[in-house]
C-alpha atoms as a PDB file:
ATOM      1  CA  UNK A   1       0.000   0.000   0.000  1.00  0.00           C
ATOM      2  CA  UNK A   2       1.114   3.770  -0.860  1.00  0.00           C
ATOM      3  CA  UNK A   3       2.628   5.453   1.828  1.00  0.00           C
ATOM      4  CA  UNK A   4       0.902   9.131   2.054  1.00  0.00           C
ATOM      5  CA  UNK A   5       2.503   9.827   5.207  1.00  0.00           C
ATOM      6  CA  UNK A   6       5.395  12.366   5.602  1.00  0.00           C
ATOM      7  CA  UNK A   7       9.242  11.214   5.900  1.00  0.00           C
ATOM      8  CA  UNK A   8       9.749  10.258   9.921  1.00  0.00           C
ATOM      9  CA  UNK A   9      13.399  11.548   8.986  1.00  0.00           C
ATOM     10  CA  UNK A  10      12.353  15.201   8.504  1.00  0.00           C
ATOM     11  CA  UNK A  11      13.555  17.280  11.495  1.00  0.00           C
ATOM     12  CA  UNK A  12      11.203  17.688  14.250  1.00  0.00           C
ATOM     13  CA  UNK A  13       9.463  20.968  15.191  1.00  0.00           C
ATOM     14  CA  UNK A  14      10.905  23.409  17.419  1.00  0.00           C
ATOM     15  CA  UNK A  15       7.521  24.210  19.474  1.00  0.00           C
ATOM     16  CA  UNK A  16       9.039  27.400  21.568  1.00  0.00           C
ATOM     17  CA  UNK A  17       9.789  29.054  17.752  1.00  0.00           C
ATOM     18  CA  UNK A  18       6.623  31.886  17.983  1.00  0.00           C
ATOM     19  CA  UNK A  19       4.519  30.018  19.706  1.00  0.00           C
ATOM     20  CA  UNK A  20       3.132  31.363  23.405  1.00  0.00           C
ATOM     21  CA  UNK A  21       5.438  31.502  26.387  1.00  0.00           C
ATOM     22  CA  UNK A  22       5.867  30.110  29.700  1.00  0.00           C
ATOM     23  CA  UNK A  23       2.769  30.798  31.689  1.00  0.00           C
ATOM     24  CA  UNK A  24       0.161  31.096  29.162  1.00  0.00           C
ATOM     25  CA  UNK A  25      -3.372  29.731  29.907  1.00  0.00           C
ATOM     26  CA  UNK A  26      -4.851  27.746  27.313  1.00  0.00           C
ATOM     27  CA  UNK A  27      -8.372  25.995  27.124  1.00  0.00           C
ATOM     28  CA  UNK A  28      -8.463  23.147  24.413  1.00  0.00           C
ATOM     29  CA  UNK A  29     -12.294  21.986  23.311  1.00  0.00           C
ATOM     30  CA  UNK A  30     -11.818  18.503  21.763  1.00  0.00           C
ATOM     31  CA  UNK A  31      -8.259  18.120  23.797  1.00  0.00           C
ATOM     32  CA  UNK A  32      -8.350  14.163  22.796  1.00  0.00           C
ATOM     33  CA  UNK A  33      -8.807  13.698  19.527  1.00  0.00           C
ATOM     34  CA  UNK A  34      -5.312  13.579  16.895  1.00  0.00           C
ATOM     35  CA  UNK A  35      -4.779  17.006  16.177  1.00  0.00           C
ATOM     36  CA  UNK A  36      -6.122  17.857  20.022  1.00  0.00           C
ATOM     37  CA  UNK A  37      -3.790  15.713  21.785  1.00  0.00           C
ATOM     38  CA  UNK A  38      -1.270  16.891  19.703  1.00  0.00           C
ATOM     39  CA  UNK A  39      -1.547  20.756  20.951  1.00  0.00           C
ATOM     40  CA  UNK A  40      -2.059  19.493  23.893  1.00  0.00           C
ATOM     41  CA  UNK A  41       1.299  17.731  24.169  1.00  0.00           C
ATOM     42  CA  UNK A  42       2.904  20.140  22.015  1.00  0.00           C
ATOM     43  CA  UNK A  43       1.860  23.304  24.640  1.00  0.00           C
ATOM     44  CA  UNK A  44       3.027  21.567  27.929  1.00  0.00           C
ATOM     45  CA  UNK A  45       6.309  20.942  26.500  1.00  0.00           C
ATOM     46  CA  UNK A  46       7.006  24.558  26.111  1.00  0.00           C
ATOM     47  CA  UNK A  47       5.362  24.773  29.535  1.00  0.00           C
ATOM     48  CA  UNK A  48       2.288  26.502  28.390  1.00  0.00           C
ATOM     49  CA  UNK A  49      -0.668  25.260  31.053  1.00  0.00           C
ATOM     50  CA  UNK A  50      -3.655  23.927  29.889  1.00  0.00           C
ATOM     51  CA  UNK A  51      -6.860  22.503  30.955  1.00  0.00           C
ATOM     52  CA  UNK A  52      -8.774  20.075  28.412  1.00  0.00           C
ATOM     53  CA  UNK A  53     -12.163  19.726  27.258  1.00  0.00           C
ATOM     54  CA  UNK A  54     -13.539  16.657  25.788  1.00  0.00           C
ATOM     55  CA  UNK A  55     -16.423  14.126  26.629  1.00  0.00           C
ATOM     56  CA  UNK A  56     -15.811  11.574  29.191  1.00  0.00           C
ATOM     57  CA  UNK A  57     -15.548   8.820  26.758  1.00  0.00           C
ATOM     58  CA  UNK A  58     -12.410  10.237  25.079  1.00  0.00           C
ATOM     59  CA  UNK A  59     -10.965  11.392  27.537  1.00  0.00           C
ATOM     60  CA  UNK A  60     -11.320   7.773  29.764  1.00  0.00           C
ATOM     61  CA  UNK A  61      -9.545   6.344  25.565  1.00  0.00           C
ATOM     62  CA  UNK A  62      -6.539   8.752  25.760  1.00  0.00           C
ATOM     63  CA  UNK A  63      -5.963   8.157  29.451  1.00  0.00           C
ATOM     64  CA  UNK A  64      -3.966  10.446  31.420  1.00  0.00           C
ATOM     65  CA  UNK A  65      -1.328  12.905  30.268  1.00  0.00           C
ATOM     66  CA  UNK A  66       1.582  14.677  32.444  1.00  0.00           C
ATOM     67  CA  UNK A  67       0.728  18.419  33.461  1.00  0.00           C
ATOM     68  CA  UNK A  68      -2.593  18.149  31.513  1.00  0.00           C
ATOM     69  CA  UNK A  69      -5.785  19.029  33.324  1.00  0.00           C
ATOM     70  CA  UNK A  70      -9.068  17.221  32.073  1.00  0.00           C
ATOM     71  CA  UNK A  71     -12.422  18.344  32.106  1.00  0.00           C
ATOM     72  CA  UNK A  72     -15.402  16.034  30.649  1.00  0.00           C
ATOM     73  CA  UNK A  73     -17.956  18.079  28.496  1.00  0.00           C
ATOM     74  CA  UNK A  74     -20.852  17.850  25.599  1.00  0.00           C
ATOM     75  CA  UNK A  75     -20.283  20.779  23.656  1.00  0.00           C
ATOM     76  CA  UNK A  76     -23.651  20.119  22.078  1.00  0.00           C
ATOM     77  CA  UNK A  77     -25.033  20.875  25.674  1.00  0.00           C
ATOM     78  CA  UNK A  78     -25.376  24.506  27.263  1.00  0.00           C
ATOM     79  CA  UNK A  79     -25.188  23.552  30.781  1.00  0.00           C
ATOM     80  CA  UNK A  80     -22.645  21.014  30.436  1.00  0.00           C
ATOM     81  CA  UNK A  81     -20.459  23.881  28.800  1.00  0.00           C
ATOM     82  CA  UNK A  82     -21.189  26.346  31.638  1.00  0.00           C
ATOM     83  CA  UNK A  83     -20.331  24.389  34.061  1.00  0.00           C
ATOM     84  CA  UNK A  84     -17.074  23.362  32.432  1.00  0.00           C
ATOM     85  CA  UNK A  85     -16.517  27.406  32.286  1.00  0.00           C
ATOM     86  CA  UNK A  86     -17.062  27.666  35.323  1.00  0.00           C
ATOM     87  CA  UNK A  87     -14.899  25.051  37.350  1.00  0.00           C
ATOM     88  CA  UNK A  88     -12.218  26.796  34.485  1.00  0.00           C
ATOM     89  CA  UNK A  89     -13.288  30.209  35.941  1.00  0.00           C
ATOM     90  CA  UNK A  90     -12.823  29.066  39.557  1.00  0.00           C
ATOM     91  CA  UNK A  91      -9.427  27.584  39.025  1.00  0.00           C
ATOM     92  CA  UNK A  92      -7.396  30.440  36.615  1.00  0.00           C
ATOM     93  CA  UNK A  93      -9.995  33.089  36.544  1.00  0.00           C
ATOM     94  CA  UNK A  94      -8.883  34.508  33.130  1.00  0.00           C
ATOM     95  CA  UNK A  95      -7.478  32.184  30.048  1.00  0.00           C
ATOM     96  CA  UNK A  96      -5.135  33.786  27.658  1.00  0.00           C
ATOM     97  CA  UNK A  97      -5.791  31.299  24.475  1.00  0.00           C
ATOM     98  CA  UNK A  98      -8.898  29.212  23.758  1.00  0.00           C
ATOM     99  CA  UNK A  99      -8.372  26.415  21.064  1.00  0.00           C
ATOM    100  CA  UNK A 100     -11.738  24.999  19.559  1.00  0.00           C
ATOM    101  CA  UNK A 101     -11.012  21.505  17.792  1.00  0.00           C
ATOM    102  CA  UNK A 102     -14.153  19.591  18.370  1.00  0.00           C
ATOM    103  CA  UNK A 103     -15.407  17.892  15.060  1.00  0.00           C
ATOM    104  CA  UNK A 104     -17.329  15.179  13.786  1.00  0.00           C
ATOM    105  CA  UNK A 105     -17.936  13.712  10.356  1.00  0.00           C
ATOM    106  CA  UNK A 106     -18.949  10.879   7.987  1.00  0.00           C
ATOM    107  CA  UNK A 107     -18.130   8.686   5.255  1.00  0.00           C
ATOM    108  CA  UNK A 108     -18.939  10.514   2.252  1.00  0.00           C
ATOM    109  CA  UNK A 109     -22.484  10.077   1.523  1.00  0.00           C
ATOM    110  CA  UNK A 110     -24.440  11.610  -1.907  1.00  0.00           C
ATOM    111  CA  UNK A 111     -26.662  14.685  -0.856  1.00  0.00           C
ATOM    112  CA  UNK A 112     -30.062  12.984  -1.445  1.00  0.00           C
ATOM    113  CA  UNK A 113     -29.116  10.486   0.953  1.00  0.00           C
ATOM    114  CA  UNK A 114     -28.197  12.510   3.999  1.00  0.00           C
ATOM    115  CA  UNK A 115     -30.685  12.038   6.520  1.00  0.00           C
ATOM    116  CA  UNK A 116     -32.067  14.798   9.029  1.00  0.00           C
ATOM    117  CA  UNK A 117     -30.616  12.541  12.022  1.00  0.00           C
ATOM    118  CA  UNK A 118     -26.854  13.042   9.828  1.00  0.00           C
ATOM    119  CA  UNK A 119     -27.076  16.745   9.469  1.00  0.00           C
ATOM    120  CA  UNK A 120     -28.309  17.319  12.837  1.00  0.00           C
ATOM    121  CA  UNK A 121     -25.883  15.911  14.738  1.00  0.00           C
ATOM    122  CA  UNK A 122     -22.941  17.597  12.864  1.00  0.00           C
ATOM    123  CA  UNK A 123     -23.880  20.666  13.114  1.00  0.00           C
ATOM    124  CA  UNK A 124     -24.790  20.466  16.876  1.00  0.00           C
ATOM    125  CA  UNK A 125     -21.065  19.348  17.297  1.00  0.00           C
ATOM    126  CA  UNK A 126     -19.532  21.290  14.959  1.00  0.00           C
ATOM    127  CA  UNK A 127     -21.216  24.706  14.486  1.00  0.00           C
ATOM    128  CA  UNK A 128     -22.787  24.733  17.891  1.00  0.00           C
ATOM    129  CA  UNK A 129     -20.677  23.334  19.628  1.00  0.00           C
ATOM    130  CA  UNK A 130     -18.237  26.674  18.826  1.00  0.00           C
ATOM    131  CA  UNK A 131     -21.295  29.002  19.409  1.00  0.00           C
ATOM    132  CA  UNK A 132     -21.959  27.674  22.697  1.00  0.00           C
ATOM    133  CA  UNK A 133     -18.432  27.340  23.903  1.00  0.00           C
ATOM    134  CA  UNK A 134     -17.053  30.693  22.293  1.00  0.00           C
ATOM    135  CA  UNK A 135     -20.383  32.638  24.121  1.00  0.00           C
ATOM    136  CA  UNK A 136     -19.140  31.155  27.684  1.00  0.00           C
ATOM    137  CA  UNK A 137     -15.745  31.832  27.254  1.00  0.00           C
ATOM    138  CA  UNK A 138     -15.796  35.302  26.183  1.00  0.00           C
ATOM    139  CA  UNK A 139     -16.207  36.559  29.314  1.00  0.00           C
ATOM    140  CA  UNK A 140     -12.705  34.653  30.823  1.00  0.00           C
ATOM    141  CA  UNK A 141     -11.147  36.230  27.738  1.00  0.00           C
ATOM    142  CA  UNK A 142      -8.645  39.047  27.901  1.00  0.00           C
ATOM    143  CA  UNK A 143      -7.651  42.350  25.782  1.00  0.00           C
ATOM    144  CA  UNK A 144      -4.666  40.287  24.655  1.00  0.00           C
ATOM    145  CA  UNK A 145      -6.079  36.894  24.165  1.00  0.00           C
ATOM    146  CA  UNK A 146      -6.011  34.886  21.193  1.00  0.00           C
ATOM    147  CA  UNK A 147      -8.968  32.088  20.077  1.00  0.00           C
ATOM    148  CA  UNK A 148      -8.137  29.414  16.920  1.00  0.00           C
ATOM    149  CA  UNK A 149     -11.010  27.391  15.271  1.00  0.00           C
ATOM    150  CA  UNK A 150     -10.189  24.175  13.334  1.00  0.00           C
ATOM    151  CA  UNK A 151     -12.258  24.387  10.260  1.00  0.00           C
ATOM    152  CA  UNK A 152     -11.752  22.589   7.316  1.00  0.00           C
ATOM    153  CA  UNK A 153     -10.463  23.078   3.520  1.00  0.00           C
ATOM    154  CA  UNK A 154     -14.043  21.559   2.906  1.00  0.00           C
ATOM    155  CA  UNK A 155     -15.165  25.334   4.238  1.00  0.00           C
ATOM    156  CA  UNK A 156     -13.869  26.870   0.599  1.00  0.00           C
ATOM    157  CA  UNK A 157     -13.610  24.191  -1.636  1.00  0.00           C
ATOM    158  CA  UNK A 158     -16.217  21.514  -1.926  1.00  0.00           C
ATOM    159  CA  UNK A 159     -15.375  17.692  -2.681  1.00  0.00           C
ATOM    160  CA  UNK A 160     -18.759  15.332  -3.392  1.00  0.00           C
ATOM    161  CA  UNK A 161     -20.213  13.761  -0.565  1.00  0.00           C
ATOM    162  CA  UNK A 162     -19.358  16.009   2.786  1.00  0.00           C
ATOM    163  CA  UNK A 163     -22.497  18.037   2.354  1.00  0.00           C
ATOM    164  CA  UNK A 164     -23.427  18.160   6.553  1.00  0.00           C
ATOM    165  CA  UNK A 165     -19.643  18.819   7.127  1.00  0.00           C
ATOM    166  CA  UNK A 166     -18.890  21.556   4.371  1.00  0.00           C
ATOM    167  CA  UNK A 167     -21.601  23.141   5.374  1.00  0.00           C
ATOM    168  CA  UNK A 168     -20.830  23.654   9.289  1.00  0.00           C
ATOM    169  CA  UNK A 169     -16.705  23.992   8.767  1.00  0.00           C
ATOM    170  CA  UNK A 170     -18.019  27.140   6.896  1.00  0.00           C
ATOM    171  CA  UNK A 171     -20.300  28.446   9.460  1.00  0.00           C
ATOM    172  CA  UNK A 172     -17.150  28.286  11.569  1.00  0.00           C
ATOM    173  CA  UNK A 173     -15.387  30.781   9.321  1.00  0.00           C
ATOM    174  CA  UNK A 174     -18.334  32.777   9.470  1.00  0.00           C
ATOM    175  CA  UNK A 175     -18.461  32.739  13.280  1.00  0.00           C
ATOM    176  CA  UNK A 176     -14.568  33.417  13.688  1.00  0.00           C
ATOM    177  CA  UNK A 177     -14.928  36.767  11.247  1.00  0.00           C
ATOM    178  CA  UNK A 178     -17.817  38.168  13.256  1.00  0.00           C
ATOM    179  CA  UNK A 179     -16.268  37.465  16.776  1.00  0.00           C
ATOM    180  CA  UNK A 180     -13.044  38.719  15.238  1.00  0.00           C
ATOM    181  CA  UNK A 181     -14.164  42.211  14.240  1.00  0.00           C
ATOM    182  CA  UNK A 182     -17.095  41.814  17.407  1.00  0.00           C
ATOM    183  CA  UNK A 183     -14.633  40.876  20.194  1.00  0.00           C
ATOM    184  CA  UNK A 184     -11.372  43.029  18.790  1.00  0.00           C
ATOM    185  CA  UNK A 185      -8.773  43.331  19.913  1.00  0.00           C
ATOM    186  CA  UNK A 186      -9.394  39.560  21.554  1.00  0.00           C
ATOM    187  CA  UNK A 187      -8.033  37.792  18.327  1.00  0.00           C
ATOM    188  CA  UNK A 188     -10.242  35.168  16.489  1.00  0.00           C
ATOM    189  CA  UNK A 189      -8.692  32.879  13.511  1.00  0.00           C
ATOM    190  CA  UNK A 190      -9.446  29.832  11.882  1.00  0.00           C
ATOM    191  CA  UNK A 191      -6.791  27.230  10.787  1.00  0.00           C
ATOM    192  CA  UNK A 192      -8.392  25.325   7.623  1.00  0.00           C
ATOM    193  CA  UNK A 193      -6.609  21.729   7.387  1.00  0.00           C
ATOM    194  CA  UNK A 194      -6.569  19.435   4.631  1.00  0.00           C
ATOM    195  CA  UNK A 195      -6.036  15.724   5.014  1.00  0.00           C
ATOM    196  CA  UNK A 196      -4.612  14.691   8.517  1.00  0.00           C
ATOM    197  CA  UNK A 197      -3.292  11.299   9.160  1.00  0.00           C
ATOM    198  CA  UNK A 198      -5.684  10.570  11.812  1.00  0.00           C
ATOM    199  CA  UNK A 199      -8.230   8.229  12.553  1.00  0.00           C
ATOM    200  CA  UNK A 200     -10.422  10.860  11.958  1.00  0.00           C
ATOM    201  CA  UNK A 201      -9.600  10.490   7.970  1.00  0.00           C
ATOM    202  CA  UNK A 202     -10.636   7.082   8.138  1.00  0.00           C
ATOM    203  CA  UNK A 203     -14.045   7.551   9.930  1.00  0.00           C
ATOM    204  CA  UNK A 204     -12.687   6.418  12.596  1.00  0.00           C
ATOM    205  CA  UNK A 205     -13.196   7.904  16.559  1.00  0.00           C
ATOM    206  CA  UNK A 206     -10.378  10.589  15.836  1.00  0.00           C
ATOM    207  CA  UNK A 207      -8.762   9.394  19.381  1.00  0.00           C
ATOM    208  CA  UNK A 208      -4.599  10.135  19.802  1.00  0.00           C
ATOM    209  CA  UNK A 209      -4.551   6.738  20.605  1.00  0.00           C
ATOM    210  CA  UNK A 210      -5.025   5.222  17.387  1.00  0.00           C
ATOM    211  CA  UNK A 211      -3.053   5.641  14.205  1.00  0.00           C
ATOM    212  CA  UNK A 212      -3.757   5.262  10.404  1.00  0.00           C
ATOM    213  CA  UNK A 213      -1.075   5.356   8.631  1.00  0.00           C
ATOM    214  CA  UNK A 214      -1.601   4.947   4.731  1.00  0.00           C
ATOM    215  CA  UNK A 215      -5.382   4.773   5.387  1.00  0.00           C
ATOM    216  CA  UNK A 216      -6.221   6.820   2.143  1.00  0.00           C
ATOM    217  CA  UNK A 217      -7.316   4.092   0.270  1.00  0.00           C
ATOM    218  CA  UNK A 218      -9.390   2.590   2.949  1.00  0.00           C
ATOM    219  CA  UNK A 219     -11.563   6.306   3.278  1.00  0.00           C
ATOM    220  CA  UNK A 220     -11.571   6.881  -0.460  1.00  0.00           C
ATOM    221  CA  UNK A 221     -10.617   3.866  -2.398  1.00  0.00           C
ATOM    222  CA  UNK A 222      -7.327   3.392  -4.369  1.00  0.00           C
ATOM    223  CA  UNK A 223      -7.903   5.287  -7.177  1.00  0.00           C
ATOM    224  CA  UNK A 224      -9.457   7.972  -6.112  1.00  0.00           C
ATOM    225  CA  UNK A 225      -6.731   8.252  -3.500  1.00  0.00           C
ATOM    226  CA  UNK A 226      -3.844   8.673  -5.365  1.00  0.00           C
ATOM    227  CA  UNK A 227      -6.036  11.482  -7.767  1.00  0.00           C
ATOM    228  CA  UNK A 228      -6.177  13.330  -4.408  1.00  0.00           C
ATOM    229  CA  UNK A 229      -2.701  13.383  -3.665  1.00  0.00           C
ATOM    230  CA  UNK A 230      -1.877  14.530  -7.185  1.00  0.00           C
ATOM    231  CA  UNK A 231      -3.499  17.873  -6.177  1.00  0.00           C
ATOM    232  CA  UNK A 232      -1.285  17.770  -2.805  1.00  0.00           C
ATOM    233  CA  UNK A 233       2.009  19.717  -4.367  1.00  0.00           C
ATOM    234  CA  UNK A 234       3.760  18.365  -1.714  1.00  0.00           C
ATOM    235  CA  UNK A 235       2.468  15.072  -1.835  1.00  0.00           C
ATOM    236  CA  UNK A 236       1.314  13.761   1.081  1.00  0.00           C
ATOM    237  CA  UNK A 237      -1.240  14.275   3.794  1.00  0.00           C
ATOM    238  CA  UNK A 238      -0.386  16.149   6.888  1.00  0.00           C
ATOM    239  CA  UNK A 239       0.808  14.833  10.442  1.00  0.00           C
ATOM    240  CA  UNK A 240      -1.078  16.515  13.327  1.00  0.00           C
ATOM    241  CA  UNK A 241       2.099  17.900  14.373  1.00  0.00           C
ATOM    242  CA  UNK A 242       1.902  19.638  10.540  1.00  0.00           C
ATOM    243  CA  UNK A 243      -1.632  21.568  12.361  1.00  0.00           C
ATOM    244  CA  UNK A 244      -0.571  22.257  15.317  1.00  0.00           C
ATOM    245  CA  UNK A 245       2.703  24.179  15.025  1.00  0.00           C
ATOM    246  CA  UNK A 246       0.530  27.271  13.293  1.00  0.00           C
ATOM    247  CA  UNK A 247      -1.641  26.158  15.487  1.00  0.00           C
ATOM    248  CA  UNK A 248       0.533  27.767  18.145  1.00  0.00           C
ATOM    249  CA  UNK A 249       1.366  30.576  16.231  1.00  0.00           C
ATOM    250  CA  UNK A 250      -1.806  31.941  15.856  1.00  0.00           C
ATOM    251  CA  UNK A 251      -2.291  31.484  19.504  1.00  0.00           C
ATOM    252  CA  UNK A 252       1.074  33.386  20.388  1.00  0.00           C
ATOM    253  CA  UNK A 253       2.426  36.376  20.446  1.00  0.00           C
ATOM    254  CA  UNK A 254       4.072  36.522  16.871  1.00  0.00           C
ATOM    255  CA  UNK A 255       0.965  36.877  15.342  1.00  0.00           C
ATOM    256  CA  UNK A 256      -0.563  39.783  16.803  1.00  0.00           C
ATOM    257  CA  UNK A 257      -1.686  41.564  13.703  1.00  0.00           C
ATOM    258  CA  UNK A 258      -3.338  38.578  12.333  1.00  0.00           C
ATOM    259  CA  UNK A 259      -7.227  38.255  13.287  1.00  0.00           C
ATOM    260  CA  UNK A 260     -10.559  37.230  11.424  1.00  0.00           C
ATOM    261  CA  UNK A 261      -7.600  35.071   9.417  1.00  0.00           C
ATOM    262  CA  UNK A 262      -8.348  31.721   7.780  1.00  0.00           C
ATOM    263  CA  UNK A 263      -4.730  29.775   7.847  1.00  0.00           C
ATOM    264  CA  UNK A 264      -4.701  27.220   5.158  1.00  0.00           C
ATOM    265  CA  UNK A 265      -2.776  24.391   5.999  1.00  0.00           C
ATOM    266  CA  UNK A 266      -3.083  21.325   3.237  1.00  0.00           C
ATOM    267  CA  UNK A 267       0.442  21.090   1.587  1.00  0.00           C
ATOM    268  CA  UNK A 268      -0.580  23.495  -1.251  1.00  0.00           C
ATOM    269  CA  UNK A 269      -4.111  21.476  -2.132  1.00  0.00           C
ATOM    270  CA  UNK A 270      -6.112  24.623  -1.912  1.00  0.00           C
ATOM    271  CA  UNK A 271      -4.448  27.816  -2.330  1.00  0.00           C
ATOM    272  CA  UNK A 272      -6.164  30.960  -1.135  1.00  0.00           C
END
């Protein structure tokens, strides 16, 4: 089978390079899923505290992570977000970053046969999820503060098939924009990833704890696969490390001008 996966040999990524300092407070919503545990493990190792939001089930998968604070939630579910605020409230009081990476999808399915149940349910996770959760934390969020949600290349360019999905990873870069210019100068971005080499891809849970490798043809079939990663200029699908390290740069310091952004990252697949 076709490896789609980067070269393990490239040099690995110097997370202090831009990213926030020492000290910052930093609230990830869907802490346990690839590209989640990924900031997650990425921010305490350059000492960055952070408290994670995900439901009980994934969290209770990942198990337990040095320095990393857990907090079962629903995002779907007002209270259950409030009161996750809250205990956040009671234990920092103010958070300096807020990372929003919550997501569910689907195998592709043909418009016509989407069912109400299928379009419900991602956009409750998806869309409102990040209304909820962005309404209760604005009020923990300072002058200086900086939020990132994970949308999706599927926001600006369409592929057959991800019709509930498109639809709500757009909504999100709608939300971010309005916050952005509503909220200023609390910064609000939106990182747009292409194919991630995680379970996820695969229609799988999207847990840390399980990996796909060359799972491209599984999700999309052989041929179809390798058409998609002739449209990848640099030929692969991304790591969740890939996500992540602008990831942290939108969150820091270094990019302080940058707000109501969209930050493509798909290895050249959809250039903006």
């Amino acid at each position: 089978m076709t490896n789609y996966t980067s070269n393990q040999s490239q040099a690995p990524f110097d997370f202090g390079r831009l990213a926030p300092s020492r000290g910052f407070r930093l609230v990830v919503v869907g802490s346990h899923g690839g590209i989640g545990r990924a900031l997650c493990q990425a921010a305490l190792s350059i000492e960055v505290e952070v408290i994670a939001l995900d439901t009980a089930s994934a969290i209770d998968k990942a198990g337990p992570m040095e320095g990393l604070h857990s907090i079962a939630v629903d995002v779907t579910d007002n209270d259950s977000i409030d009161a996750a605020f809250s205990a956040i409230q009671e234990r920092w009081g103010s958070i300096d970053g807020l990372a929003f990476v919550s997501g569910i999808g689907a195998r592709p399915t043909p418009a016509t046969e989407h069912t109400v149940e299928q379009w419900d349910r991602t956009m409750d996770v998806n869309l409102r999820g990040a209304f909820l959760t962005m309404t209760r934390a604005r009020p923990l969020l300072l002058e200086h503060s900086s939020v990132v949600i994970v949308s999706s290349g599927l926001a600006q360019q369409a592929d057959p098939g991800f019709l509930a999905y498109s639809a709500s990873k757009a909504g999100l870069v709608a939300l971010a924009k309005t916050l952005a210019k509503e909220w200023a100068p609390i910064r609000v971005n939106t990182l747009s990833p292409g194919l991630v080499n995680t379970p996820f891809l695969a229609g799988g849970s999207g847990q840390a704890t399980e990996r796909v490798g060359s799972s491209l043809e599984d999700w999309f079939g052989v041929e179809r696969a390798r058409a998609i990663i002739e449209t990848i200029p640099l030929r692969r699908i991304a790591e969740p490390e890939d996500i992540v390290a602008p990831m942290l740069f939108l969150l820091g310091p270094a990019s302080r001008f940058v707000t109501g952004h969209t930050f493509h990252v798909n290895g050249g697949r959809l250039m903006a």
